[in-house]
Protein backbone atom coordinates (compact mmCIF):
# COMPACT_ATOMS: atom_id res chain seq x y z
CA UNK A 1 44.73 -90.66 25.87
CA UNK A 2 43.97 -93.02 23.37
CA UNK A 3 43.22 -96.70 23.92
CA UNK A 4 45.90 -99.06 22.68
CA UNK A 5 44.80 -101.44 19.56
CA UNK A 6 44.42 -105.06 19.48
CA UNK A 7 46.14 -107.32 17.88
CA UNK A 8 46.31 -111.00 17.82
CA UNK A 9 48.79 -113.07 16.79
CA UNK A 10 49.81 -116.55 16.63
CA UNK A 11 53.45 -118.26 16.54
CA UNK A 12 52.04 -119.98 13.07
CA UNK A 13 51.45 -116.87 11.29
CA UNK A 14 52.94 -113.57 11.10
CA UNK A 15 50.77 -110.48 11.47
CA UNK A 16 52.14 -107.20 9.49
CA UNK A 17 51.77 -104.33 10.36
CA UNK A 18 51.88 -100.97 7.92
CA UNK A 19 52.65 -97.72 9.20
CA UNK A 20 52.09 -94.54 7.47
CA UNK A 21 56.02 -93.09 7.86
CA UNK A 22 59.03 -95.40 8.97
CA UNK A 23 59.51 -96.57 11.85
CA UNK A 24 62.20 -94.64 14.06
CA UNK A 25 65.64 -96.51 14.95
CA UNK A 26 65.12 -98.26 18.38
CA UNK A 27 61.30 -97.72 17.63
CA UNK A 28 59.57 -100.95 18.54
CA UNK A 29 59.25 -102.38 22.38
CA UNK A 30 58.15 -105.47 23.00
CA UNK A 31 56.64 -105.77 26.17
CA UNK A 32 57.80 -109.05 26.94
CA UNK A 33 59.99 -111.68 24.41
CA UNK A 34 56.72 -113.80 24.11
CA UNK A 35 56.34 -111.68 21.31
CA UNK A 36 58.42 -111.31 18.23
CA UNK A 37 58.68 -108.44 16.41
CA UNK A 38 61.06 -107.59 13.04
CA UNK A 39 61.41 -104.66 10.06
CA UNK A 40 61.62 -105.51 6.83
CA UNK A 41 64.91 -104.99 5.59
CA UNK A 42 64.55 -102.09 2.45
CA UNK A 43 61.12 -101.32 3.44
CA UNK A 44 61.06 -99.26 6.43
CA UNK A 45 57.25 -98.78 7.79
CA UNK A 46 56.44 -102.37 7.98
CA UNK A 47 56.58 -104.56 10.86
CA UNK A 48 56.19 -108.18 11.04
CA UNK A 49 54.72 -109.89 14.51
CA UNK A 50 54.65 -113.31 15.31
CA UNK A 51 54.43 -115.40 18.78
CA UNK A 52 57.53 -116.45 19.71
CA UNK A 53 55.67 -119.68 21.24
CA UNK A 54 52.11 -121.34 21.45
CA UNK A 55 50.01 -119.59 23.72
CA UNK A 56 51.39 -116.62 25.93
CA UNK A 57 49.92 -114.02 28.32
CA UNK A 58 48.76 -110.36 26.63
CA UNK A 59 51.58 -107.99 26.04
CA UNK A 60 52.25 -105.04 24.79
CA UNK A 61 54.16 -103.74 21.74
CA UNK A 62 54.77 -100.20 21.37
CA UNK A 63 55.94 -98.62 17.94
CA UNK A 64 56.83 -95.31 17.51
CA UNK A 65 57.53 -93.23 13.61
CA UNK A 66 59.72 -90.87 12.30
CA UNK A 67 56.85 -88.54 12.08
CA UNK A 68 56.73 -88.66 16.30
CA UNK A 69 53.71 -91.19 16.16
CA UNK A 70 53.23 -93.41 18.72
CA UNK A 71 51.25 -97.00 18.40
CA UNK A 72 50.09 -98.70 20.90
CA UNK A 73 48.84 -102.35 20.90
CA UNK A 74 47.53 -104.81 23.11
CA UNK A 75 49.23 -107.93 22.00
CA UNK A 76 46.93 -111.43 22.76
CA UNK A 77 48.08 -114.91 21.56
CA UNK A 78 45.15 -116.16 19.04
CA UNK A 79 45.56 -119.82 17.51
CA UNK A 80 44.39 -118.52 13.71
CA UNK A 81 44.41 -114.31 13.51
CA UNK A 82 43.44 -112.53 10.86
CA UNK A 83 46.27 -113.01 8.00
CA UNK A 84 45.92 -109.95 6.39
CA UNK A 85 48.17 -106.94 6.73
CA UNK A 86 47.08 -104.00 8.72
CA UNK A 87 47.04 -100.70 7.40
CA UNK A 88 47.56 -98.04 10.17
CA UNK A 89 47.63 -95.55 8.19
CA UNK A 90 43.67 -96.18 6.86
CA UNK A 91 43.32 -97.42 10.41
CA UNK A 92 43.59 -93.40 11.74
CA UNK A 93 41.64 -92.23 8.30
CA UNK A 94 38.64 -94.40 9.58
CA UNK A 95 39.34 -93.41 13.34
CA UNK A 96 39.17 -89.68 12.43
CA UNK A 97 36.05 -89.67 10.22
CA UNK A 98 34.54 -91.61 12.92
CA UNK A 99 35.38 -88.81 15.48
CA UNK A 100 34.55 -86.48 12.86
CA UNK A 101 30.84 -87.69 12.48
CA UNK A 102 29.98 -88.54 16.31
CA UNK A 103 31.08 -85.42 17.95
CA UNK A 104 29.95 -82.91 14.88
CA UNK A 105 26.39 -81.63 14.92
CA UNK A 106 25.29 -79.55 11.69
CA UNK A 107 22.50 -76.50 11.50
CA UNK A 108 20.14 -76.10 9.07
CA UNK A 109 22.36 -74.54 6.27
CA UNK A 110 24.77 -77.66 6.98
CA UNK A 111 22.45 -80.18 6.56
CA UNK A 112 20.81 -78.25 3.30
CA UNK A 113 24.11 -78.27 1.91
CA UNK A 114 24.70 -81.59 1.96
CA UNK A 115 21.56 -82.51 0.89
CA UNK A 116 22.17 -80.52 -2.19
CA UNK A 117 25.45 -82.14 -2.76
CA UNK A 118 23.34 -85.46 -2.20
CA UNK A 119 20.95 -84.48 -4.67
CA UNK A 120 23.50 -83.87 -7.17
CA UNK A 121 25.04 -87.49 -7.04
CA UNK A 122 24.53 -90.15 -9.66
CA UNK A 123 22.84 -92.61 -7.58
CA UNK A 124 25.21 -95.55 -7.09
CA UNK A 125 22.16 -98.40 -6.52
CA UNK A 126 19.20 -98.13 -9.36
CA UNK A 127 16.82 -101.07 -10.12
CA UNK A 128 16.09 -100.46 -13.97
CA UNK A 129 12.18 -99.31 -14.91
CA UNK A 130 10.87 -100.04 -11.37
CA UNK A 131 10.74 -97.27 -8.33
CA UNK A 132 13.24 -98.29 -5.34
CA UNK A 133 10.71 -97.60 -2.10
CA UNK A 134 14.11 -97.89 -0.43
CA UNK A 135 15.31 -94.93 -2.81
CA UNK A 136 12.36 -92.99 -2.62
CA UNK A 137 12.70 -93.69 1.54
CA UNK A 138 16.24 -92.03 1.35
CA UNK A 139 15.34 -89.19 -0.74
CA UNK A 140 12.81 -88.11 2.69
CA UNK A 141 15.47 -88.70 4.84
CA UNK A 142 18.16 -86.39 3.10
CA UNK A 143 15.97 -83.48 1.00
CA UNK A 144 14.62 -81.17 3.97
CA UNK A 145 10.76 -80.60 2.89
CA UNK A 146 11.54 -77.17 2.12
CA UNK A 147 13.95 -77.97 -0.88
């Protein structure tokens, strides 16, 4: 089961929220009216989230898509939150490659692959006519010795 997110919000500012597919008809629980929460009218996978007065106890809000998503927040009253919208969508993207990288473990024709594809790059930090030790410290760590 996955752990609900955290969100803050404030009854100065509104928090939006950006889902990935619309968000279904009857969709959105508050857990408790301390919390406001409203569509957008003509754009249907947004959600704006406000306090609906200084200071409350944590909530929860629960949002569920059109694609049979279900969010899950942990709502918490915070005097200035973060103002910018939240993308749920790249939200999952990062959660996934995270998931992706801690559980995975590659074998030797893995890792030589990658290298390979490392190799291949243009490198994307260069320091004109002088060698980067850093560079040359990366190169060890991704070219296996027998490359």
């Amino acid at each position: 089961m996955q752990e609900p997110y955290h969100l803050s919000v404030s009854d100065q500012k509104t928090t939006i929220l950006v889902f990935p597919a619309p968000i279904a008809s009857n969709g959105v629980d508050r857990g408790t009216g301390d919390i406001l929460a409203k569509t957008v009218t003509g754009v249907d996978n947004v959600l704006k989230v406000k306090g609906a007065a200084p200071s409350f106890p944590q909530t929860n809000l629960t949002v569920i898509t059109t694609n049979g998503k279900i969010y899950a927040f942990r709502v918490d009253y915070s005097a200035n939150p973060d103002d910018r919208p939240i993308d749920m969508g790249k939200q999952q993207l990062q959660e996934v490659q995270a998931a992706f990288f801690k559980s995975r473990t590659l074998n030797d024709e893995q890792v030589e692959m990658v290298a390979r594809s490392i190799a291949k790059t243009t490198p994307f930090m260069t320091r004109p006519r002088k060698r980067c030790l850093r560079c040359r410290q990366c190169w060890m760590v991704f070219i296996p010795a027998r490359m």
